[in-house]
Structure formats: structure tokens, C-alpha cells
Protein backbone atom coordinates (compact mmCIF):
# COMPACT_ATOMS: atom_id res chain seq x y z
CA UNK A 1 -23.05 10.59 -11.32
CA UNK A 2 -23.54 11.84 -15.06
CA UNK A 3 -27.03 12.20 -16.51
CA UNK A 4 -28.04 11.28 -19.98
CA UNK A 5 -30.93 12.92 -21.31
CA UNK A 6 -32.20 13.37 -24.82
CA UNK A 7 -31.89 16.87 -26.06
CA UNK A 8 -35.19 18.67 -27.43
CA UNK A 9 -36.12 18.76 -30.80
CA UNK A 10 -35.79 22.52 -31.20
CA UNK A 11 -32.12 22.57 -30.15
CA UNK A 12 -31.06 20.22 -32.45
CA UNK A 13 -33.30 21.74 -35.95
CA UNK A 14 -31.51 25.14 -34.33
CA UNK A 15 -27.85 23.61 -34.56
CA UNK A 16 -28.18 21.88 -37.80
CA UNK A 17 -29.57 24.99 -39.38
CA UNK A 18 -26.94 27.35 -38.11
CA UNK A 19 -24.42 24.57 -39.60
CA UNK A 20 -25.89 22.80 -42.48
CA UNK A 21 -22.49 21.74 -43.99
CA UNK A 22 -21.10 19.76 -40.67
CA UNK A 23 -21.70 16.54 -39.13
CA UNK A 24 -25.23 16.86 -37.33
CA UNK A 25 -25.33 17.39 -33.79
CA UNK A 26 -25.65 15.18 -31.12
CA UNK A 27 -28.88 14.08 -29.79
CA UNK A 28 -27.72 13.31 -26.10
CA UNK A 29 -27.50 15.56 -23.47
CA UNK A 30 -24.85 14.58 -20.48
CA UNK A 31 -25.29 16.32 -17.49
CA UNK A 32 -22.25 16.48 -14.97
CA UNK A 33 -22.13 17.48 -10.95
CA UNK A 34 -20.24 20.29 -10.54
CA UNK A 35 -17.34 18.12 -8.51
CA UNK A 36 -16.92 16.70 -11.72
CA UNK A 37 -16.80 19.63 -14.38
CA UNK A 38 -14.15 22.00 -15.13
CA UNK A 39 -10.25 21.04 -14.85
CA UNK A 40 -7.95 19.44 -12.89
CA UNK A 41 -4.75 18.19 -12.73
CA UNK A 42 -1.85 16.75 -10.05
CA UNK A 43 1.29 19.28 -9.59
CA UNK A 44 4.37 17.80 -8.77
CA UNK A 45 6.70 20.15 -7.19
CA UNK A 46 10.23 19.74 -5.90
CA UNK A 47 11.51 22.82 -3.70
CA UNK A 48 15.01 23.02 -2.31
CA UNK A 49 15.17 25.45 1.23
CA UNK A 50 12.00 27.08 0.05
CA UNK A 51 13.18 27.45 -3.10
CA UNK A 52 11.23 25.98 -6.79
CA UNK A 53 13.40 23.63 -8.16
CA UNK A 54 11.19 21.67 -10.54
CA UNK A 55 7.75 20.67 -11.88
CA UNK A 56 5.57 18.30 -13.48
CA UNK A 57 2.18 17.58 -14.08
CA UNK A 58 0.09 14.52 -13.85
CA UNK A 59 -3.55 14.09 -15.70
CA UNK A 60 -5.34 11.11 -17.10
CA UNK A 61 -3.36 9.83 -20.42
CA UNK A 62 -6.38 9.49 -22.31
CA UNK A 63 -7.83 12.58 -22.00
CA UNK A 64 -7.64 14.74 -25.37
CA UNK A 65 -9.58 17.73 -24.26
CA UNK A 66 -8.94 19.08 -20.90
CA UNK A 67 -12.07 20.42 -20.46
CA UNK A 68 -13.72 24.16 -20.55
CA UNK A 69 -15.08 25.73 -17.40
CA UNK A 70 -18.73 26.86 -17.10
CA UNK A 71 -19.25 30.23 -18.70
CA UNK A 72 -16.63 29.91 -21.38
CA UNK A 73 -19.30 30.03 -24.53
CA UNK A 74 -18.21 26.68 -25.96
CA UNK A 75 -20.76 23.70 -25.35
CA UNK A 76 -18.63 20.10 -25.71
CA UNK A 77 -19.70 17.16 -27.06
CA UNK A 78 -20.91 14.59 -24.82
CA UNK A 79 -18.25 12.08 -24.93
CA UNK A 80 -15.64 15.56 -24.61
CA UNK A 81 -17.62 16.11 -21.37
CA UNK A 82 -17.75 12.46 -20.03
CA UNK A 83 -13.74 12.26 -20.91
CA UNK A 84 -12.82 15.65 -18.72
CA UNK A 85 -15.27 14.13 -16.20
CA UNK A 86 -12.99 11.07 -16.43
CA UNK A 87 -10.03 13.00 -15.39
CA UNK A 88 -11.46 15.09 -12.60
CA UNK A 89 -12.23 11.68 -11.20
CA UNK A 90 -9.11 10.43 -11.58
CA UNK A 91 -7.28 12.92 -10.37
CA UNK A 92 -9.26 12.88 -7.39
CA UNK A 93 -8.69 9.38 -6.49
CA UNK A 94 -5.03 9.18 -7.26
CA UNK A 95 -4.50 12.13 -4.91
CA UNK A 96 -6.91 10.36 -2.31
CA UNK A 97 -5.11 7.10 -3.01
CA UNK A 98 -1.38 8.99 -2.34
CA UNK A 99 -2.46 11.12 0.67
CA UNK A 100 -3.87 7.42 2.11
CA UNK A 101 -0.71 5.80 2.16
CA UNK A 102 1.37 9.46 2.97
CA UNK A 103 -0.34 9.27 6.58
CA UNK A 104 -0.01 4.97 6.66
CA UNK A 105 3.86 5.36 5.70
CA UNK A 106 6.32 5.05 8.80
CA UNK A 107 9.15 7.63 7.44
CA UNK A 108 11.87 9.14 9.12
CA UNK A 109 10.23 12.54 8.57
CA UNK A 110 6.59 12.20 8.90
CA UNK A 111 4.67 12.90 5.74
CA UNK A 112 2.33 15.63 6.06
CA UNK A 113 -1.08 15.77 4.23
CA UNK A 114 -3.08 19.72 4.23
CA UNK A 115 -5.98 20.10 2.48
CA UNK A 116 -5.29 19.47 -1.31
CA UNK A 117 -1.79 18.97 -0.96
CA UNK A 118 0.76 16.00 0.60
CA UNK A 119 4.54 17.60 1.76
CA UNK A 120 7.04 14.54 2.12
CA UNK A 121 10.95 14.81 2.33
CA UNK A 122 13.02 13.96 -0.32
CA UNK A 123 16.30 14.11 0.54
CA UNK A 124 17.66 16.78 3.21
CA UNK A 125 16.77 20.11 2.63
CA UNK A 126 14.71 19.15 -0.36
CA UNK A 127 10.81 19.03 -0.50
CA UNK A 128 8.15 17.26 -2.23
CA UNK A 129 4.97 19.12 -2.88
CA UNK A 130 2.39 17.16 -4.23
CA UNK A 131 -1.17 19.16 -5.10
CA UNK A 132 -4.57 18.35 -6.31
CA UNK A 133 -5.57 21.57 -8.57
CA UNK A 134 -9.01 21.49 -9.79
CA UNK A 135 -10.85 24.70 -11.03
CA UNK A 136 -14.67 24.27 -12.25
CA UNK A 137 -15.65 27.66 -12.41
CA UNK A 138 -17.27 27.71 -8.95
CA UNK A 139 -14.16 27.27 -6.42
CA UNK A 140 -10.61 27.37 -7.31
CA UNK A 141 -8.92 24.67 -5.34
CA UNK A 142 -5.38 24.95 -5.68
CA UNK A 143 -2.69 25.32 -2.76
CA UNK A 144 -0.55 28.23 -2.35
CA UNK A 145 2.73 26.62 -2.74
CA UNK A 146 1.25 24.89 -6.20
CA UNK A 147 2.52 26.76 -9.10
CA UNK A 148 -0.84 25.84 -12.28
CA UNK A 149 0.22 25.22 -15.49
CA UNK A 150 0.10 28.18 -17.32
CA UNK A 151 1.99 30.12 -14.49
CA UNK A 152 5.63 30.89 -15.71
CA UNK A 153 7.88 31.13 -12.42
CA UNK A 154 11.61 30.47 -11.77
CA UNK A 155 10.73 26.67 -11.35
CA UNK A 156 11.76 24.99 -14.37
CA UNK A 157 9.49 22.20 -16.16
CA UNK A 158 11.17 19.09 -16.49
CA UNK A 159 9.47 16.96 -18.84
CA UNK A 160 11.82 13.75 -18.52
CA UNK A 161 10.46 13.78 -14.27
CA UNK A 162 6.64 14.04 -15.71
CA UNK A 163 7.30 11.19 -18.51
CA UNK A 164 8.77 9.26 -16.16
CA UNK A 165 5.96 9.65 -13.69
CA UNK A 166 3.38 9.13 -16.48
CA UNK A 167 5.67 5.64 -17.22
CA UNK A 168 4.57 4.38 -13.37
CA UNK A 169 1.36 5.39 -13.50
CA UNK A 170 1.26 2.98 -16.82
CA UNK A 171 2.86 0.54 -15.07
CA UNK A 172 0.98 0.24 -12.01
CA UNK A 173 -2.33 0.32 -13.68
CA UNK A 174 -1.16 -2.77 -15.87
CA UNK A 175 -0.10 -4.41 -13.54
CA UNK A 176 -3.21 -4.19 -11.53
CA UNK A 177 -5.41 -5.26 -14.40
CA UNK A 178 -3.03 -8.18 -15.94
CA UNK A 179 -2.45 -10.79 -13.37
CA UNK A 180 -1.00 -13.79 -14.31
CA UNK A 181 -2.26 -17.00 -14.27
CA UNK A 182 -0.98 -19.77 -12.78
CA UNK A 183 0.79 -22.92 -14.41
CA UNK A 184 -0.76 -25.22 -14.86
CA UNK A 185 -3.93 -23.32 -16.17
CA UNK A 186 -5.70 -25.41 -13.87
CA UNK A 187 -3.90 -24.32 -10.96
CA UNK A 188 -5.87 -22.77 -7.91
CA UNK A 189 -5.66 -18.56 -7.73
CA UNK A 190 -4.50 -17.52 -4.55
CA UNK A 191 -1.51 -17.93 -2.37
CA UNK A 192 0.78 -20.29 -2.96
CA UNK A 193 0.02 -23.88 -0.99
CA UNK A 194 3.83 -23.98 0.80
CA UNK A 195 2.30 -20.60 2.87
CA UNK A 196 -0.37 -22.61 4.54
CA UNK A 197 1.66 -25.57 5.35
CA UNK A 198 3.51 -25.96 8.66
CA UNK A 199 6.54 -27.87 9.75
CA UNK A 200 10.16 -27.30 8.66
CA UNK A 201 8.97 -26.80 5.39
CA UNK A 202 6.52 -24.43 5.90
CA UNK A 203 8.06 -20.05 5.07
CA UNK A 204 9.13 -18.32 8.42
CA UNK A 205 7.37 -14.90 9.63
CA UNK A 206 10.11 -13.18 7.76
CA UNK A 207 9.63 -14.73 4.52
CA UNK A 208 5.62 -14.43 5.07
CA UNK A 209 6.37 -10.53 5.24
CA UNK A 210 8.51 -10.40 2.60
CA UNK A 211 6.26 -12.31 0.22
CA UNK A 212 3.35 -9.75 1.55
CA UNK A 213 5.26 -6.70 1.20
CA UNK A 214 5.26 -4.46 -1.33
CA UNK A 215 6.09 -1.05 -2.26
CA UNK A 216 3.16 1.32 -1.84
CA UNK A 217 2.52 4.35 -5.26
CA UNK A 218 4.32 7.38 -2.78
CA UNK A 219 7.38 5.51 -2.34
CA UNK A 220 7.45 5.30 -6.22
CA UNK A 221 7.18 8.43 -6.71
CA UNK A 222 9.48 9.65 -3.97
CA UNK A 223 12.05 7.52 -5.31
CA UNK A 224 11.48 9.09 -9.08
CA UNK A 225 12.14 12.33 -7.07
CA UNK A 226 15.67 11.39 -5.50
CA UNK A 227 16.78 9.82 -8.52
CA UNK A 228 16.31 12.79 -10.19
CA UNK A 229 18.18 15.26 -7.56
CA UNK A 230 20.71 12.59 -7.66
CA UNK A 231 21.29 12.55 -10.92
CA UNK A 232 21.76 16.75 -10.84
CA UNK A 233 23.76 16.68 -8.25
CA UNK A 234 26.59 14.00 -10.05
CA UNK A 235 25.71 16.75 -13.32
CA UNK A 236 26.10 19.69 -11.11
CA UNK A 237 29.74 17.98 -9.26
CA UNK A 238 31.27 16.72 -12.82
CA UNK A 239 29.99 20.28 -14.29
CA UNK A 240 32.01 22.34 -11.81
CA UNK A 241 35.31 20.16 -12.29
CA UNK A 242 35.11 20.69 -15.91
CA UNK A 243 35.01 24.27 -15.83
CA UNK A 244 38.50 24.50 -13.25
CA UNK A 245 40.25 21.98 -15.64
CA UNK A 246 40.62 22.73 -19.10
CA UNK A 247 41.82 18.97 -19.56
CA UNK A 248 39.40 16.15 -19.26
CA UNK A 249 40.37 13.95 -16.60
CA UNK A 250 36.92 11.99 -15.99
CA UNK A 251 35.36 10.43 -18.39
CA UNK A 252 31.84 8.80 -17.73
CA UNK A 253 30.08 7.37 -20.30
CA UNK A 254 26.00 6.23 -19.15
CA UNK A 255 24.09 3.24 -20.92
CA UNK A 256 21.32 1.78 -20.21
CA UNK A 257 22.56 -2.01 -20.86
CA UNK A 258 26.17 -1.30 -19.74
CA UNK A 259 25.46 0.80 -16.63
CA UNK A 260 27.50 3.88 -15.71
CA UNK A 261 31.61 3.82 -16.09
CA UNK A 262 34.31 6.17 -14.65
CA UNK A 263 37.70 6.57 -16.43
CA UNK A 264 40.43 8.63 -15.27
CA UNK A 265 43.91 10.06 -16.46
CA UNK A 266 46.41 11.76 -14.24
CA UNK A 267 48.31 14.82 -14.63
CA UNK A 268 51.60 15.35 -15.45
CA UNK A 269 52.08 11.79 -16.15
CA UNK A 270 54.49 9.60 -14.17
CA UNK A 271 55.25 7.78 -17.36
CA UNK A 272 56.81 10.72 -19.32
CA UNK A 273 60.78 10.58 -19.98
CA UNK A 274 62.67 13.06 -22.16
CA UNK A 275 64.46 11.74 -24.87
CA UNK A 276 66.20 13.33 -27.44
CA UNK A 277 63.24 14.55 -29.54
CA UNK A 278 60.89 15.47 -26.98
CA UNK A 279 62.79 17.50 -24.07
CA UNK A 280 60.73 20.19 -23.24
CA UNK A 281 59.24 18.99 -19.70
CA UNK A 282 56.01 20.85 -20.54
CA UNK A 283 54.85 18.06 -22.44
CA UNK A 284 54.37 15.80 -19.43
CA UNK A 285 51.44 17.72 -18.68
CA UNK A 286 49.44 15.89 -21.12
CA UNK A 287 46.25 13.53 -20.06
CA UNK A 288 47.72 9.89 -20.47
CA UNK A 289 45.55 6.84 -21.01
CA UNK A 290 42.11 6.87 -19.46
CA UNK A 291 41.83 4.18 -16.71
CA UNK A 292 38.75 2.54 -15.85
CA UNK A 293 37.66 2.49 -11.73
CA UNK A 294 36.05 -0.06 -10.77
CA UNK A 295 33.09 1.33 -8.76
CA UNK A 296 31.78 -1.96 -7.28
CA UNK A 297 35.16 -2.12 -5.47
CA UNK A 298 35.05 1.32 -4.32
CA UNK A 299 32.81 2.35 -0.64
CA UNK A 300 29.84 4.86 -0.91
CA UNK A 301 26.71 3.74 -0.65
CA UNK A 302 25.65 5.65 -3.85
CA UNK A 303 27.31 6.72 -7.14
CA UNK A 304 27.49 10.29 -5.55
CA UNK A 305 29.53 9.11 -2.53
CA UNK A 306 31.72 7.30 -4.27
CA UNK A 307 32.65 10.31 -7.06
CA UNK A 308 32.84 12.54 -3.70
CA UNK A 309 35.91 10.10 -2.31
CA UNK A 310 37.36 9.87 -5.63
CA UNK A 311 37.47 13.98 -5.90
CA UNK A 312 38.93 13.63 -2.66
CA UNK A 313 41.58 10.88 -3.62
CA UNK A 314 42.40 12.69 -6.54
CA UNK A 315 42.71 15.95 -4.98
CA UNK A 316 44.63 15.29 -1.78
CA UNK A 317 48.48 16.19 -2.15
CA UNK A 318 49.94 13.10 -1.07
């Protein structure tokens, strides 16, 4: 752990006469272990057959200073120490915490934990890389496939994945330190009393598993991780039909209180007659109405699935 010492006389007459005009220097001394010192950081890397896709990076959100590495020249103050301290530490246990429950979870495709970093599966074909990088000056521990921050590679940063992360870390810790009390205020903390009773009113194995299940911090994050693919992949599908029709014929429109809608118009329209002022057939070609689809009506077990039969539908002669 950190020591606190009081620093000698002669330092601190030094420091105040080399800078008479600023604040006057601290008279504490914090020493750190060298586990503790330097910085560090959790990389979050998504690869796709080998292949950098995407990165973010996790630290401790109150951390202002990241921290300078023995040997730099520049001596911090003692709460700048303690706070860098702070995130080593916490960087260290979330990454101990995450490569616990990597090696507990029952997955299709094992999780695999090497070292300082945890490799679970996505979706097919696409990787999670999740690394501990910590540098104090002394050892440099950071995987191979673990691109550091200042590295500039073909993986691009995507700061909406590493806000999001930074969201669930929030939310877990809160809800870890804020549970609610019961009602009445006088009511007893613990499991409820209808899981200790027996009889026909008494909660099933099932419902007993249910109530004691939860979802562990991995699964969180591995879920951030397909959302996000998913969410390129419907950008990547609607992105390539745009650019072989020069008409729009889907419109989607994403809010957060509405949820997503799919309108469609066909071409040439069926409801197109000539008439005496417009007989030029050329003008049936023209995007009627937009139609809403109904996507809760529709099969797929995802949004993706369910624009991949309606490409089909729409693209099938018949």
C-alpha cells in the first residue's frame, strides 16, 4: 500500500525558493509500490478474420492525470500520485473481475483468458480482445494483439463503443452501491419471505433460479460489442442498396422513444395510368407513397434478418 511520509525541511525551503510566486509546496510525501505507479489502461479491441476493426479504451472516470512514469523529470503532487495509483488499481481489478467470470461463463465458444488479455467470440468470424496495458517504467505489460493508445493503426477509434462502455461501468457501480430499501422502512433486508416458505405457495426451482440469476459484467460488454457490429452491418446492407438505386426506396427513420421503422415504395408503380396530360410511360417509374412494414409481423429473429428477407422479397422476380 501507499506510504505517507513528511517531506524534509530542506526540500520544501528549496521548492519555495525556486518558486516564490506559486502556491507553496506540499509537505507530504506519498510513496507508491511499483505495481501501482506508472499507467494503465483496459483496450477493447474488436477484430474481424484477424483483421482490426475497432477500439476503445477503458480507465477510471475520475482520474484527471494519467500519471508519468519514473524517470520522466516531473515530480506529481501527492493526491496526482494517489489518483493514477487509483486507476492502476482499478484497472487491475476490473480486468481480474472480467477474466473471473470469462473462465466461469458456459459459452458456445469457450472464452479464453492469456496472460493480460481475455479472447471471447462475438459473433462468427468476429473477435473480442480484451487487454490489461500497464507500463510503469520497469516492465511493459501489454499483449501483442493490443494496439496502446497513442499507436495509430488501420483500427479505427470509435468513441460512441467506449462511451457506451464507460455508461455500464457507471451503471454497475451504482447499482452496487445504491440498494434499495425495502417498504415498509421497517421491512427485514434480505430475500423476500415467499422464498423460504413451502407448499403450493412457495416459488418453484425455476423461479428460485430466475430470481438468483443475473447477468454477469462480460456478458455486458459482449453484448455492447454485437450491438455494435449489428448495427454496421444494417449501415453497411442499407449503404450498398443506396448506391445501386439512385431512387430511395427504404426509408428508416431510428428514435429512441419510437423504436426503428421501415417504409417502402415500389418501382414503376402499379397505380400509374396515362391520361391525356401525362402519357409518356416513363413517368411510372417514379417512387409512389412510402408504406410502412410492420416488423413485429415479419420472421427474423433480429432486425438484420428481417431486412435480409425483405431484400429478398423485394428483389425476387415474381
Amino acid at each position: 500500500m501507499s506510504q505517507v511520509t513528511k517531506a524534509p525541511e530542506e526540500q520544501i525551503a528549496q521548492a519555495m525558493s525556486m518558486n516564490a510566486s506559486g502556491p507553496a509546496p506540499s509537505a507530504l510525501r506519498v510513496t507508491v509500490p511499483p505495481e501501482l505507479q506508472g499507467v494503465a489502461f483496459i483496450s477493447v479491441l474488436c477484430q474481424k478474420e484477424q483483421e482490426d476493426v475497432v477500439t476503445a479504451t477503458l480507465s477510471s472516470s475520475a482520474l484527471n492525470c494519467p500519471g508519468t512514469l519514473p524517470g520522466d523529470g516531473a515530480e506529481l503532487h501527492w493526491q496526482q500520485k494517489l489518483e493514477a495509483a487509483q486507476n492502476v488499481l482499478f484497472c487491475k481489478e476490473l480486468f481480474a473481475r472480467l477474466a473471473a467470470e470469462a473462465v466461469q461463463l458456459d459459452a458456445s465458444i469457450p472464452h479464453m483468458v492469456v496472460g493480460n488479455q481475455i479472447m471471447a467470440t462475438v459473433l462468427p468470424g468476429i473477435q473480442l480482445l480484451i487487454g490489461l496495458c500497464h507500463n510503469n517504467g520497469q516492465n511493459n505489460n501489454n499483449p501483442d494483439g493490443i494496439k496502446s493508445e497513442g499507436s495509430s493503426g488501420k483500427s479505427e477509434h470509435d468513441h460512441v463503443l467506449e462511451h457506451s462502455l464507460h455508461q455500464l461501468l457507471r451503471t454497475v457501480h451504482h447499482n452496487n452501491t445504491h440498494h434499495p430499501f425495502p417498504h415498509p422502512a421497517t421491512g427485514p433486508l434480505g430475500p423476500s419471505k415467499r422464498r423460504s416458505l413451502a407448499g403450493p405457495m412457495a416459488a418453484d426451482r425455476y423461479e428460485l433460479l430466475d430470481m438468483s440469476k443475473e447477468q454477469s459484467l462480460l456478458e455486458q460488454i459482449i453484448q455492447q460489442a454485437q450491438h455494435f457490429f449489428m448495427r454496421r452491418r444494417s449501415e453497411y446492407v442499407l449503404d450498398t442498396i443506396a448506391k445501386e438505386v439512385g431512387d430511395r426506396m427504404i426509408a428508416i427513420r431510428c428514435e429512441p422513444s419510437v423504436g426503428i421503422q421501415v417504409y417502402i415504395a415500389q418501382s414503376p408503380r402499379k397505380d400509374f395510368f396515362a391520361s391525356e396530360l401525362v402519357q409518356d410511360k416513363k413517368w411510372e417509374n417514379l417512387g409512389g407513397a412510402f408504406k410502412e412494414i410492420k416488423l413485429e409481423k415479419m420472421e427474423g429473429k433480429n432486425f438484420l434478418n428481417k431486412m435480409e428477407l425483405l431484400m429478398a422479397c423485394l428483389s425476387s422476380p415474381s
